[in-house]
PDB file of N, CA and C in Angstrom:
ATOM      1  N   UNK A   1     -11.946  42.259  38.109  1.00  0.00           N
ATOM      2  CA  UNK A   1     -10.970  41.534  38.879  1.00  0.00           C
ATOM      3  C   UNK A   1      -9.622  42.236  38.715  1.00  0.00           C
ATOM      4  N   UNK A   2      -8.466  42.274  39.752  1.00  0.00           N
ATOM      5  CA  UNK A   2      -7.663  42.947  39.857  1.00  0.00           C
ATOM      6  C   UNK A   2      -6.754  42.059  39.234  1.00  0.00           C
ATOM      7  N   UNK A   3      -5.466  42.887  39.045  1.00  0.00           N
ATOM      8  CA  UNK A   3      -4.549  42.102  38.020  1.00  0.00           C
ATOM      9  C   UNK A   3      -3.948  40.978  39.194  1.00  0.00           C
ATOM     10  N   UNK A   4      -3.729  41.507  40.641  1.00  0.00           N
ATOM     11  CA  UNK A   4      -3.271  40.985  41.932  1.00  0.00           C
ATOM     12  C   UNK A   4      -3.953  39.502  41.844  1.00  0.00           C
ATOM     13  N   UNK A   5      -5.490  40.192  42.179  1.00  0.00           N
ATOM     14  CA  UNK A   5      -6.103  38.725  42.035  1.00  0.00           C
ATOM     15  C   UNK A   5      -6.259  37.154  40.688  1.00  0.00           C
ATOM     16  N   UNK A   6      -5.827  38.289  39.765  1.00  0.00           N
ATOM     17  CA  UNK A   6      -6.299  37.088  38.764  1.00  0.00           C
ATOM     18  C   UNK A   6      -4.788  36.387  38.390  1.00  0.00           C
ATOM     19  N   UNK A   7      -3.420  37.106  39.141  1.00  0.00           N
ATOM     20  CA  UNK A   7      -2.353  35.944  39.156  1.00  0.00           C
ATOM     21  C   UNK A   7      -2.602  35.049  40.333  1.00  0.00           C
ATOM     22  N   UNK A   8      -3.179  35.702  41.124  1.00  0.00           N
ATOM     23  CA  UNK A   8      -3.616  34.203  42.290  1.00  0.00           C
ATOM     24  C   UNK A   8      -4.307  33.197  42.144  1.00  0.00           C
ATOM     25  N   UNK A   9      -5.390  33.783  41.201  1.00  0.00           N
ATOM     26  CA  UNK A   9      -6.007  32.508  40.670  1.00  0.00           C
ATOM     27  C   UNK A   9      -5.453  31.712  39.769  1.00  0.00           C
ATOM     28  N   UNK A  10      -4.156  31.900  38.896  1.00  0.00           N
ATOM     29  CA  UNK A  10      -3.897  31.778  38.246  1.00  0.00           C
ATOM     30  C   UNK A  10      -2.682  30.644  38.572  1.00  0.00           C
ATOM     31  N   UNK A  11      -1.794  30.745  39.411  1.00  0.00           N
ATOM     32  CA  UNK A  11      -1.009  30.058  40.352  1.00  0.00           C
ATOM     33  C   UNK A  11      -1.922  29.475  41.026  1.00  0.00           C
ATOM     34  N   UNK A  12      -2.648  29.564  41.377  1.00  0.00           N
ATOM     35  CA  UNK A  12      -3.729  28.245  42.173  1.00  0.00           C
ATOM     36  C   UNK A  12      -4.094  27.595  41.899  1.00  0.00           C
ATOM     37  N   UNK A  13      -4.772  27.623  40.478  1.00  0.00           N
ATOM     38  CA  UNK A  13      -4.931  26.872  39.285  1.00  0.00           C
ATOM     39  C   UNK A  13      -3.842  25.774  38.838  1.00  0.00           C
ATOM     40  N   UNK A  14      -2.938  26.708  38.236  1.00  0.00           N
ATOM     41  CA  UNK A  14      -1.932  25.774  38.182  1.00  0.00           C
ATOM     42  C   UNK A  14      -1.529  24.766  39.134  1.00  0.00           C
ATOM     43  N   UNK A  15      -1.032  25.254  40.438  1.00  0.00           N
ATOM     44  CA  UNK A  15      -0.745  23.978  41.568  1.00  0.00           C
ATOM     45  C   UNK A  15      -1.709  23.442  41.544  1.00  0.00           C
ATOM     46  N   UNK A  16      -2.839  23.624  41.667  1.00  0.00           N
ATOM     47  CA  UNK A  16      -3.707  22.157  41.466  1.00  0.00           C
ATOM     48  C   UNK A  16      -3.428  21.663  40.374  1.00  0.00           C
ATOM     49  N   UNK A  17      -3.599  21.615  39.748  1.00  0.00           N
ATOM     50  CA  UNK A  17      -3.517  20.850  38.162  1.00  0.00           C
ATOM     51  C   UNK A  17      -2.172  19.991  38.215  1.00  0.00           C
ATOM     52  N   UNK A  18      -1.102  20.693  38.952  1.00  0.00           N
ATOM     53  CA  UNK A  18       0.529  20.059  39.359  1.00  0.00           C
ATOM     54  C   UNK A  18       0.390  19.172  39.779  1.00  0.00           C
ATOM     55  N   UNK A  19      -0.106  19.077  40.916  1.00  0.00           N
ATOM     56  CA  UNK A  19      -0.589  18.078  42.154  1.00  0.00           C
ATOM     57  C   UNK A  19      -1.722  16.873  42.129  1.00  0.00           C
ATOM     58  N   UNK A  20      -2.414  17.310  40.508  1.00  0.00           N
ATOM     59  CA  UNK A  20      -3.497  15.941  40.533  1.00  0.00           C
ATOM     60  C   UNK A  20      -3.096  15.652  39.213  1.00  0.00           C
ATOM     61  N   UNK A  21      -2.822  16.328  38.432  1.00  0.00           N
ATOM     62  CA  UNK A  21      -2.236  15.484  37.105  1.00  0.00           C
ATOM     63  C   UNK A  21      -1.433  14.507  36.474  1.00  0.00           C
ATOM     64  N   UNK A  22       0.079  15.121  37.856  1.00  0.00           N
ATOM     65  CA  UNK A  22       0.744  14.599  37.192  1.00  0.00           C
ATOM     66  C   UNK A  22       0.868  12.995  38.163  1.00  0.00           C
ATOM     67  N   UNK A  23       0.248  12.866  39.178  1.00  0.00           N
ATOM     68  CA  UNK A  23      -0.056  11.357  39.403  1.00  0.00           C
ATOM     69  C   UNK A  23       0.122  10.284  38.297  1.00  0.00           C
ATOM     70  N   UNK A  24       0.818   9.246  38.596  1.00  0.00           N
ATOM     71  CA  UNK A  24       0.551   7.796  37.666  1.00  0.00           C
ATOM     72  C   UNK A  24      -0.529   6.985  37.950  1.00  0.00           C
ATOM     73  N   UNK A  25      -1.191   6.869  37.029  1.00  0.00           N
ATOM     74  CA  UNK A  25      -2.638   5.703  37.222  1.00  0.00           C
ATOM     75  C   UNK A  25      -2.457   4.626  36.359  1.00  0.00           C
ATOM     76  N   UNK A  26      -1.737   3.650  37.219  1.00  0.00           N
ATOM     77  CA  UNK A  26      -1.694   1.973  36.688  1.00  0.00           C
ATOM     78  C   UNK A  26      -2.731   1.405  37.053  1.00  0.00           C
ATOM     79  N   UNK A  27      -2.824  -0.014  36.436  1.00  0.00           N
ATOM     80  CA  UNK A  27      -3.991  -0.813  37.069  1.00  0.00           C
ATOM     81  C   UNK A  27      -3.090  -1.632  37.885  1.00  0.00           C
ATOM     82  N   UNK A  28      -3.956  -1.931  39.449  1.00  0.00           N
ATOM     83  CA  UNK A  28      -3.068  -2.907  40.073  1.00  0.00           C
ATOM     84  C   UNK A  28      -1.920  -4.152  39.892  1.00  0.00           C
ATOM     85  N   UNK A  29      -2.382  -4.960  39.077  1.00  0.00           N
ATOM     86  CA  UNK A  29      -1.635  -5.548  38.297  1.00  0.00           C
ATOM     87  C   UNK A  29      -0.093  -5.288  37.538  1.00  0.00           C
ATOM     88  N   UNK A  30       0.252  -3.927  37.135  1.00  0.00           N
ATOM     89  CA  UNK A  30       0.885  -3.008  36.393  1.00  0.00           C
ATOM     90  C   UNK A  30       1.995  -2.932  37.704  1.00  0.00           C
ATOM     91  N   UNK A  31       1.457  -2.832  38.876  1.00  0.00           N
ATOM     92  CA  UNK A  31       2.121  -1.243  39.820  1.00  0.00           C
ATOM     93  C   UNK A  31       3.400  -2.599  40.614  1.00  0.00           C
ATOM     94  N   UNK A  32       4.532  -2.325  40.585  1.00  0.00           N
ATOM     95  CA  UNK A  32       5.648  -2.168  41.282  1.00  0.00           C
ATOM     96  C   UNK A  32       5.863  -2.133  42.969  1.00  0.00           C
ATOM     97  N   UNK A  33       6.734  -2.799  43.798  1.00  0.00           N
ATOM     98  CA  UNK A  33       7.575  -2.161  44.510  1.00  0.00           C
ATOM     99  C   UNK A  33       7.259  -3.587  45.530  1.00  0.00           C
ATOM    100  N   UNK A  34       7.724  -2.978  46.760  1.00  0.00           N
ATOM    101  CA  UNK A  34       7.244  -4.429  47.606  1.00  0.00           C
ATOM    102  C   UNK A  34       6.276  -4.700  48.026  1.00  0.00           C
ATOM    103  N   UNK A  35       5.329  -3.550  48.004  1.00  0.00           N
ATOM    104  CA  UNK A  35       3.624  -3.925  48.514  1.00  0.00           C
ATOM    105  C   UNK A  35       3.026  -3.584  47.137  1.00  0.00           C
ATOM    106  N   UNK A  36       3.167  -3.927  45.971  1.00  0.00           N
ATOM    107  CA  UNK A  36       2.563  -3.506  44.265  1.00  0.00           C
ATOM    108  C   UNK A  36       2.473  -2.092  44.036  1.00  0.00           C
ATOM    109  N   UNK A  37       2.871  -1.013  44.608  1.00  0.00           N
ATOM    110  CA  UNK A  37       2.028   0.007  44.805  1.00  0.00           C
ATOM    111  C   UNK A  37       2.497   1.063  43.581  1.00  0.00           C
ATOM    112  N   UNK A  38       1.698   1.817  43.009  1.00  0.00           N
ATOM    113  CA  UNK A  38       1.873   2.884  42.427  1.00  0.00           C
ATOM    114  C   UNK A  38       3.410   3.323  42.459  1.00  0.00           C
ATOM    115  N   UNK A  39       4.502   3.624  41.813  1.00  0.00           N
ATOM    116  CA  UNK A  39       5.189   4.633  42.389  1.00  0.00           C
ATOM    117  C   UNK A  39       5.474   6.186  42.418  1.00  0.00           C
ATOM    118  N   UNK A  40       4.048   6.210  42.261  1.00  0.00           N
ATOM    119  CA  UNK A  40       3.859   7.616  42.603  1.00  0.00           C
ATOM    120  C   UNK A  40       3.444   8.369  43.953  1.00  0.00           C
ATOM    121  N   UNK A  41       3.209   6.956  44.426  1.00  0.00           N
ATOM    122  CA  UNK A  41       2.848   6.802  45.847  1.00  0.00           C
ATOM    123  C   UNK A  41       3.825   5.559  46.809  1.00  0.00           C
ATOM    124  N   UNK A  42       5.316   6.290  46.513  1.00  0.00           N
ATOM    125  CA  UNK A  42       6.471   5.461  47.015  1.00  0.00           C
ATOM    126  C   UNK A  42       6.303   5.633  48.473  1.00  0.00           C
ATOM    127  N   UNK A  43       5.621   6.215  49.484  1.00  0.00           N
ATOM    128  CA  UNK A  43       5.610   6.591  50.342  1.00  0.00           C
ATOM    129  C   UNK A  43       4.794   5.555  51.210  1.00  0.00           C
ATOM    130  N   UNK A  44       3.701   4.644  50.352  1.00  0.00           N
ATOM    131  CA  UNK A  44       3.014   3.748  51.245  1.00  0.00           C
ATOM    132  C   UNK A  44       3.564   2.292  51.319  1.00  0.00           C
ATOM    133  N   UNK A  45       4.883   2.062  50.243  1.00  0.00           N
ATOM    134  CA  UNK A  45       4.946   0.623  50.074  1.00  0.00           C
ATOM    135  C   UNK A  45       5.576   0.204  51.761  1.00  0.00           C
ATOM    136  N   UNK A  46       5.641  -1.213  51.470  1.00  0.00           N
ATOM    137  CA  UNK A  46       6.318  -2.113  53.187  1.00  0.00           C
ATOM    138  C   UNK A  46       7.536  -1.671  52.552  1.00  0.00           C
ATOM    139  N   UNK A  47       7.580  -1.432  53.775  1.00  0.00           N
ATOM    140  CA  UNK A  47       9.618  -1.391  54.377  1.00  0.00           C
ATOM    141  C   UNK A  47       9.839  -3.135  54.244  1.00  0.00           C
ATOM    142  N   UNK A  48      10.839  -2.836  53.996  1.00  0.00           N
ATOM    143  CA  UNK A  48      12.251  -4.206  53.970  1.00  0.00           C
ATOM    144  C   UNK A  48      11.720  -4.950  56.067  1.00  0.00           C
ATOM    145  N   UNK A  49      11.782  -3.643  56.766  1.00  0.00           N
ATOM    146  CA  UNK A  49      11.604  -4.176  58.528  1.00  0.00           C
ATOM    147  C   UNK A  49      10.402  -4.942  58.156  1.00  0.00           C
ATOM    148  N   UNK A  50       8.598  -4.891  57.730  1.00  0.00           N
ATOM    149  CA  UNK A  50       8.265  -5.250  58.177  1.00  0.00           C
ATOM    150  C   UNK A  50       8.116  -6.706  57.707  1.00  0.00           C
ATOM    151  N   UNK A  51       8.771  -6.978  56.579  1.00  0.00           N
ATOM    152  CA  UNK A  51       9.126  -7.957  56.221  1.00  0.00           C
ATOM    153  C   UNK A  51       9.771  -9.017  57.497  1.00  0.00           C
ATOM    154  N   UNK A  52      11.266  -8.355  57.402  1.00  0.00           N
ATOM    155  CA  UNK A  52      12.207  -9.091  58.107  1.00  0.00           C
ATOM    156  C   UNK A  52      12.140  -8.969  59.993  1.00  0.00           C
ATOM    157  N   UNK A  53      10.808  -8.217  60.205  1.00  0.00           N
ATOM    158  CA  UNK A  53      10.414  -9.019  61.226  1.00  0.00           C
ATOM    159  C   UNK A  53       9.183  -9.862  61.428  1.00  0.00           C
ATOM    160  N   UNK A  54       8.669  -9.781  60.406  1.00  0.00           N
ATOM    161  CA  UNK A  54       7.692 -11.238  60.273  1.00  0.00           C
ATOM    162  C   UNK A  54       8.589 -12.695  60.359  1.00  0.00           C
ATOM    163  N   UNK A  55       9.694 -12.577  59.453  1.00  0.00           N
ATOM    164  CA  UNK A  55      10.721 -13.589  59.628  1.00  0.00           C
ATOM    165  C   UNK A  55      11.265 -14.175  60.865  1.00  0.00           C
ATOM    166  N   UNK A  56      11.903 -12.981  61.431  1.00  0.00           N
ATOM    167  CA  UNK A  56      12.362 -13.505  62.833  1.00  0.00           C
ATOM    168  C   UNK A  56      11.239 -13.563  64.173  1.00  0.00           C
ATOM    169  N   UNK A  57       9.864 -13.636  63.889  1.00  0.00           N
ATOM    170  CA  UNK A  57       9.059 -13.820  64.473  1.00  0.00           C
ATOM    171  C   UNK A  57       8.601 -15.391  64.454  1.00  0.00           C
ATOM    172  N   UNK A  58       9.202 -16.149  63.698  1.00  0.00           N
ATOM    173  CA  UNK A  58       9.334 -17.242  63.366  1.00  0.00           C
ATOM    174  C   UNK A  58       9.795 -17.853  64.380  1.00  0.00           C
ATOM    175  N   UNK A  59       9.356 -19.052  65.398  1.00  0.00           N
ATOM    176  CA  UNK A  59      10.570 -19.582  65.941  1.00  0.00           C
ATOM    177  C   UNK A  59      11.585 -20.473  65.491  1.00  0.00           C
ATOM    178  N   UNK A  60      12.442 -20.143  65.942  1.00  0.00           N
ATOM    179  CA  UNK A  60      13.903 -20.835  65.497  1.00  0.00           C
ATOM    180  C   UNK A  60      14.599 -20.166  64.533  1.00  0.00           C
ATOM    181  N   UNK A  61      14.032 -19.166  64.194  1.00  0.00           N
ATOM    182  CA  UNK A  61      15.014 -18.033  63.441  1.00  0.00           C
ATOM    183  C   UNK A  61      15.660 -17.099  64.179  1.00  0.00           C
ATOM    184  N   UNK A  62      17.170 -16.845  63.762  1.00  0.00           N
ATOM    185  CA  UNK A  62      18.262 -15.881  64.151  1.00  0.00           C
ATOM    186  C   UNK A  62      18.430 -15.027  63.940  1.00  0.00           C
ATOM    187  N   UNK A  63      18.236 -14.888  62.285  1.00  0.00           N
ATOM    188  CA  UNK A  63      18.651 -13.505  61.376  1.00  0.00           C
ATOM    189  C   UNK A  63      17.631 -13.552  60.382  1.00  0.00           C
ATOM    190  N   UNK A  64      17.422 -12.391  59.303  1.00  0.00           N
ATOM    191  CA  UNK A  64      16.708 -12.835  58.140  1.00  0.00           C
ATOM    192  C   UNK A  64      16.995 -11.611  57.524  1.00  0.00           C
ATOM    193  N   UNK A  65      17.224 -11.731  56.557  1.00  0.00           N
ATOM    194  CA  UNK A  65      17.903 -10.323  55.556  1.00  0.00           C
ATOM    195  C   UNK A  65      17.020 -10.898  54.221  1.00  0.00           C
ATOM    196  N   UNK A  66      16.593  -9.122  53.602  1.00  0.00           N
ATOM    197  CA  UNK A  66      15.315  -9.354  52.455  1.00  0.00           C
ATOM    198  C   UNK A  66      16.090  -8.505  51.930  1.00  0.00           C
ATOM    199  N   UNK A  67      15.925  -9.321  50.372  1.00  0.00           N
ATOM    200  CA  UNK A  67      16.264  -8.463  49.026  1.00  0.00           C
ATOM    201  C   UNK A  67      15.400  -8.759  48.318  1.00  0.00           C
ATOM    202  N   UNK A  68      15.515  -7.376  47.054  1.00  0.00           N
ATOM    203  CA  UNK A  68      13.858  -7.466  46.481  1.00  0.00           C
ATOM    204  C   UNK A  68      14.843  -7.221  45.002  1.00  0.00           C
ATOM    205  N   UNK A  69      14.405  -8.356  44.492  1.00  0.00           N
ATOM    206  CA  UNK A  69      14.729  -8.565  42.679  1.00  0.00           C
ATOM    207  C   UNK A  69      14.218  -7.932  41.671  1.00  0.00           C
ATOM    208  N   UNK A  70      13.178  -6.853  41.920  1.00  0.00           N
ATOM    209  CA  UNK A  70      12.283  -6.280  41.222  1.00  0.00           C
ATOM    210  C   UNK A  70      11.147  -7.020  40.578  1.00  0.00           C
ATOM    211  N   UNK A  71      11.113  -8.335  40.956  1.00  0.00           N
ATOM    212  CA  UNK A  71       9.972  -9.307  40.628  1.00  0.00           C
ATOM    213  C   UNK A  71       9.590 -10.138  42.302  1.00  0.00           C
ATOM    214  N   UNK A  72      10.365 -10.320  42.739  1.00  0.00           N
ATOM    215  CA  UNK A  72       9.623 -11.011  43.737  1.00  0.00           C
ATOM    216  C   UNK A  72      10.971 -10.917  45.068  1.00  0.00           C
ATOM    217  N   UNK A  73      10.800 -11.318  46.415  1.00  0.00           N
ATOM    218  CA  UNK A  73      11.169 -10.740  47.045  1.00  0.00           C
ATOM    219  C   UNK A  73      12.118 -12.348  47.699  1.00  0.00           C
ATOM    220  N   UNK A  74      13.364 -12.367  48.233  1.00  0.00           N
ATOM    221  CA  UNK A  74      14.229 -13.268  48.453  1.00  0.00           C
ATOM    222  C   UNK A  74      14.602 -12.940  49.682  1.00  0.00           C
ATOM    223  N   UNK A  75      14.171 -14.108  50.860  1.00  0.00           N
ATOM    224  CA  UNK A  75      14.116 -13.687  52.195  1.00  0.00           C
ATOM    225  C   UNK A  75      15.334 -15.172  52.712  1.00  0.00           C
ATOM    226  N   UNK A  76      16.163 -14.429  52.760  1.00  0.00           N
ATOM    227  CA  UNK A  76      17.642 -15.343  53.649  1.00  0.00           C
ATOM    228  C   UNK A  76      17.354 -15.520  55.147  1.00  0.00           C
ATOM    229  N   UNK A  77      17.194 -16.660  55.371  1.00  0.00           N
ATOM    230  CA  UNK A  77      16.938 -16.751  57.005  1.00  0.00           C
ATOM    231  C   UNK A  77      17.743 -17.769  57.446  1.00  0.00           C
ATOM    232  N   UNK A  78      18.317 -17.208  58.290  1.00  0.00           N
ATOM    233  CA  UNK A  78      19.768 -17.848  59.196  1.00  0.00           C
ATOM    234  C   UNK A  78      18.630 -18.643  60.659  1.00  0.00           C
ATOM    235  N   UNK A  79      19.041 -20.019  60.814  1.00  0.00           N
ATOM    236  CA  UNK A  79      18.111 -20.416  62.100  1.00  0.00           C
ATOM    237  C   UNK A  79      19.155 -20.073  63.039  1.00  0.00           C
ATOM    238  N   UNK A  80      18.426 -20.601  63.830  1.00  0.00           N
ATOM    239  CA  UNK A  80      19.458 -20.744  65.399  1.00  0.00           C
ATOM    240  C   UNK A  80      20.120 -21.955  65.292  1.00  0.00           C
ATOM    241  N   UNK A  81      21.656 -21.909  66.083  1.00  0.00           N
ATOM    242  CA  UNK A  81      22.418 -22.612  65.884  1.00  0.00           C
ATOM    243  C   UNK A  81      21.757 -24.605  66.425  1.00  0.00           C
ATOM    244  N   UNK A  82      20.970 -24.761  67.363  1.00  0.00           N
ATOM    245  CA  UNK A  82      20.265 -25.641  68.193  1.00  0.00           C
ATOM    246  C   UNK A  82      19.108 -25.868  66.961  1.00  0.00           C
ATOM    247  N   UNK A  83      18.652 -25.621  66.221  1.00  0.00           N
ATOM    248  CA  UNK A  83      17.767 -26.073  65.542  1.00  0.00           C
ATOM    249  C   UNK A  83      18.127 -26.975  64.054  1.00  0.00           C
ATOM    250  N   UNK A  84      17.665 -28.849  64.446  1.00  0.00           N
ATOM    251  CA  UNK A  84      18.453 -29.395  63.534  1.00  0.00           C
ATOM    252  C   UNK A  84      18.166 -29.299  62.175  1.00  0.00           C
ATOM    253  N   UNK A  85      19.016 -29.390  61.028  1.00  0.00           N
ATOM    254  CA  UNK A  85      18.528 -29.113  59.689  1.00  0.00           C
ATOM    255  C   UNK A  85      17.189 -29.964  59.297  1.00  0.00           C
ATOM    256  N   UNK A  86      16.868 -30.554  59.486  1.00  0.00           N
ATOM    257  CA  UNK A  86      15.289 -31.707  59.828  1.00  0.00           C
ATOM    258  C   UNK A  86      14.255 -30.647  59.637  1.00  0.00           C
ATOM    259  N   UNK A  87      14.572 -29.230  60.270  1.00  0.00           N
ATOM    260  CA  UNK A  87      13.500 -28.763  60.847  1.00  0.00           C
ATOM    261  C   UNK A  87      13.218 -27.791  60.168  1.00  0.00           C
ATOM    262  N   UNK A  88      13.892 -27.427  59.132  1.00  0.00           N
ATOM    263  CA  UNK A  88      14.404 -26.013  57.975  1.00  0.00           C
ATOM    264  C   UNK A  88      13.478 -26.317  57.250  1.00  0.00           C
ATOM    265  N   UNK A  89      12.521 -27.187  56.911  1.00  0.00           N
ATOM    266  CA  UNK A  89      11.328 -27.243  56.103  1.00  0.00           C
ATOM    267  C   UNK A  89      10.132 -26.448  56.776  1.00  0.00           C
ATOM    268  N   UNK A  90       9.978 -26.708  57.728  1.00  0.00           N
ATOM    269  CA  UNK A  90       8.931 -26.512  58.982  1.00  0.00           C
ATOM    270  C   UNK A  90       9.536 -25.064  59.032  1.00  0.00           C
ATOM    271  N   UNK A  91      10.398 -24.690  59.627  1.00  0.00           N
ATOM    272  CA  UNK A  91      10.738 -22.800  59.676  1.00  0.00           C
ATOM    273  C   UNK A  91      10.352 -22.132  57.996  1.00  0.00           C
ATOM    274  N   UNK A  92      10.728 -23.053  57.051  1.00  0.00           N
ATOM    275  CA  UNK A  92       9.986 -22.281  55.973  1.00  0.00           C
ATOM    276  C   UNK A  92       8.796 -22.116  55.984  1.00  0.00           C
ATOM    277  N   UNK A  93       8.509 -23.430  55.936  1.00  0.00           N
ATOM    278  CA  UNK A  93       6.984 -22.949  56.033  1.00  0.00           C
ATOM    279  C   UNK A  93       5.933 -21.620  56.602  1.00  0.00           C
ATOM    280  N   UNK A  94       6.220 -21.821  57.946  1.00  0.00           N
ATOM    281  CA  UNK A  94       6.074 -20.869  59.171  1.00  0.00           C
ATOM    282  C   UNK A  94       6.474 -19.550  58.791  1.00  0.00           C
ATOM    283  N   UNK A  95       7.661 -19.173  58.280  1.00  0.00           N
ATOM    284  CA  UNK A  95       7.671 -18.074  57.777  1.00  0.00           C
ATOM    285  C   UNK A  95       7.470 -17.446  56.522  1.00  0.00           C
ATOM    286  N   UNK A  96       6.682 -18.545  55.602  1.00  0.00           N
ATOM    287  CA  UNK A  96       6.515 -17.945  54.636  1.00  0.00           C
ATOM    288  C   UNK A  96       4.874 -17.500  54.933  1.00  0.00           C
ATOM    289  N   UNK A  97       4.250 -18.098  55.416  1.00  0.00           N
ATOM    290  CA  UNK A  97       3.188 -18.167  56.215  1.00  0.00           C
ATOM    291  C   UNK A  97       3.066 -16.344  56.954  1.00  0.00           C
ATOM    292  N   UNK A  98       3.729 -16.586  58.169  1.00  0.00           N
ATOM    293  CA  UNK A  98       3.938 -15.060  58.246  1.00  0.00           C
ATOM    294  C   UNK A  98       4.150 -13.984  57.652  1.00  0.00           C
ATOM    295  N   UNK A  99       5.845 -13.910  56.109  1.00  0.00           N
ATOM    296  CA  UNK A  99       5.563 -13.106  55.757  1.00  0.00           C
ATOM    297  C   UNK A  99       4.563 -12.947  54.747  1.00  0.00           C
ATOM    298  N   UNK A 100       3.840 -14.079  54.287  1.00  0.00           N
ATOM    299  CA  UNK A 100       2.685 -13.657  53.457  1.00  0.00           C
ATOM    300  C   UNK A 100       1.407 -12.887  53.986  1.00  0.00           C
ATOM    301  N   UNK A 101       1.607 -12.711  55.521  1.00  0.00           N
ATOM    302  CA  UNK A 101       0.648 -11.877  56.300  1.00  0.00           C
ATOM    303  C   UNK A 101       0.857 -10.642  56.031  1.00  0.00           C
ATOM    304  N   UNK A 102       2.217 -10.478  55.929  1.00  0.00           N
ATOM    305  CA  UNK A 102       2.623  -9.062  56.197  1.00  0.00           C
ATOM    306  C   UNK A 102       2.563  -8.121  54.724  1.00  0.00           C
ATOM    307  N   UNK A 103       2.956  -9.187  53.782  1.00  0.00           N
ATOM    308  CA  UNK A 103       3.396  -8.761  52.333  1.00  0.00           C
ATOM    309  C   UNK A 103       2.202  -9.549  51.145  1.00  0.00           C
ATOM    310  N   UNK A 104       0.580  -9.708  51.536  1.00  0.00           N
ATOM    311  CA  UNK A 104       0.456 -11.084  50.870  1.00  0.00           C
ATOM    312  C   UNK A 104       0.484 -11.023  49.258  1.00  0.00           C
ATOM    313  N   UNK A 105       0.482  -9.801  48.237  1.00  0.00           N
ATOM    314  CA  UNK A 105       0.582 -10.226  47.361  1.00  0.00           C
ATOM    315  C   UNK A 105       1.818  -9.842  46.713  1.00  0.00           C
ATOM    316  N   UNK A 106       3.012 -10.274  47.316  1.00  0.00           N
ATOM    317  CA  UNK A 106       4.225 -10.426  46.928  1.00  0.00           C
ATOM    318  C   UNK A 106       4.841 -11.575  46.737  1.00  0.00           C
ATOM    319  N   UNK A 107       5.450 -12.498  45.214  1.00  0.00           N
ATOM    320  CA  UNK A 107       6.014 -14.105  45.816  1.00  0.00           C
ATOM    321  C   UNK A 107       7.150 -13.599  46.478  1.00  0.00           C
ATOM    322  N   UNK A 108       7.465 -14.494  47.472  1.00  0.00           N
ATOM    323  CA  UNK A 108       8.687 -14.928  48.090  1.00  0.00           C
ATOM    324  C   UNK A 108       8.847 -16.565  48.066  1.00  0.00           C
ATOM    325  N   UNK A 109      10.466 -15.795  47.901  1.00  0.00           N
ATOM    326  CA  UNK A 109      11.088 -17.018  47.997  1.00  0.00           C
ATOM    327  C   UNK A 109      12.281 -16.865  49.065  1.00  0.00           C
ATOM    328  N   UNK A 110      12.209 -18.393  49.605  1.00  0.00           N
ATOM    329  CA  UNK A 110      12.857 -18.464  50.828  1.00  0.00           C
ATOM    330  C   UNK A 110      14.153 -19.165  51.001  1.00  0.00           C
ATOM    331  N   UNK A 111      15.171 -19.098  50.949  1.00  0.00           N
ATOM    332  CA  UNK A 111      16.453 -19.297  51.019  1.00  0.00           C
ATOM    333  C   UNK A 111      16.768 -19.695  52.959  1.00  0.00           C
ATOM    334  N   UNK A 112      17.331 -20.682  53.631  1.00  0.00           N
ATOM    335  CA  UNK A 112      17.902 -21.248  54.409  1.00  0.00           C
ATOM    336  C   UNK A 112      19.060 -21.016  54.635  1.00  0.00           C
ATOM    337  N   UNK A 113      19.570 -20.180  55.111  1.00  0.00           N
ATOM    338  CA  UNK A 113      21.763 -20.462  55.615  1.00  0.00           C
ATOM    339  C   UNK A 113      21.744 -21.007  56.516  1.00  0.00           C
ATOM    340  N   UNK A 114      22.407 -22.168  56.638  1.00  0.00           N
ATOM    341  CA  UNK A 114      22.758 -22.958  57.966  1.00  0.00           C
ATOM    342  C   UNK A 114      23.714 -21.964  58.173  1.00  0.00           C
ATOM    343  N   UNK A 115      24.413 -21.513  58.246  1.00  0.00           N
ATOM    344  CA  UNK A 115      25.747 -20.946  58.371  1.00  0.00           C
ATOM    345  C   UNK A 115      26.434 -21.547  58.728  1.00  0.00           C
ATOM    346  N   UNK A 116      26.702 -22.625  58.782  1.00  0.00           N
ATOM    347  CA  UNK A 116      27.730 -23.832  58.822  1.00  0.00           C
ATOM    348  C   UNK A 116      28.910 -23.629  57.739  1.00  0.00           C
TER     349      UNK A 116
END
């Protein structure tokens, strides 16, 4: 084998070994972020959007802005101005409902602004 070839194998070697080693292997339970996921694999978790349009897919919601506590995820939802406070139980519901479609093994918790 040529000296040419046996640094190619040699660098080839290595990048593989780069590329599968240094992965993190948690057990589900363990793993982080807004969809649990590895973060070594930051690339697959939910976006903040598909959250906060499960929210405003809700009817009678206006706005909905998501922050994530590093334990569980806090979804602010502003109704529409026409929808009486009576009814802010029922829009929770409904959207917790939804975003548990989108996000289901994440808790949320759901916060109301009248903006009044």
């Amino acid at each position: 084998m040529s000296f040419r070839r046996g640094v190619f194998v040699a660098f080839s070697l290595l990048s593989l070994m780069l590329n599968t080693a240094c992965q993190l292997t948690e057990r589900p339970e363990n793993r982080e972020g807004l969809a649990n996921d590895s973060r070594s694999y930051s690339y697959v978790s939910y976006q903040k959007d598909y959250i906060t349009r499960a929210a405003l897919q809700t009817p009678g919601v206006k706005e909905a802005e998501v922050y994530y506590t590093g334990r569980r995820l806090i979804v602010k939802i502003t109704p529409n101005p026409d929808v009486p406070p009576d009814q802010y139980d029922a829009i929770r519901r409904e959207a917790r409902r939804r975003i548990s479609a989108s996000a289901p093994r994440n808790p949320v918790h759901i916060v109301i602004d009248s903006g009044k």
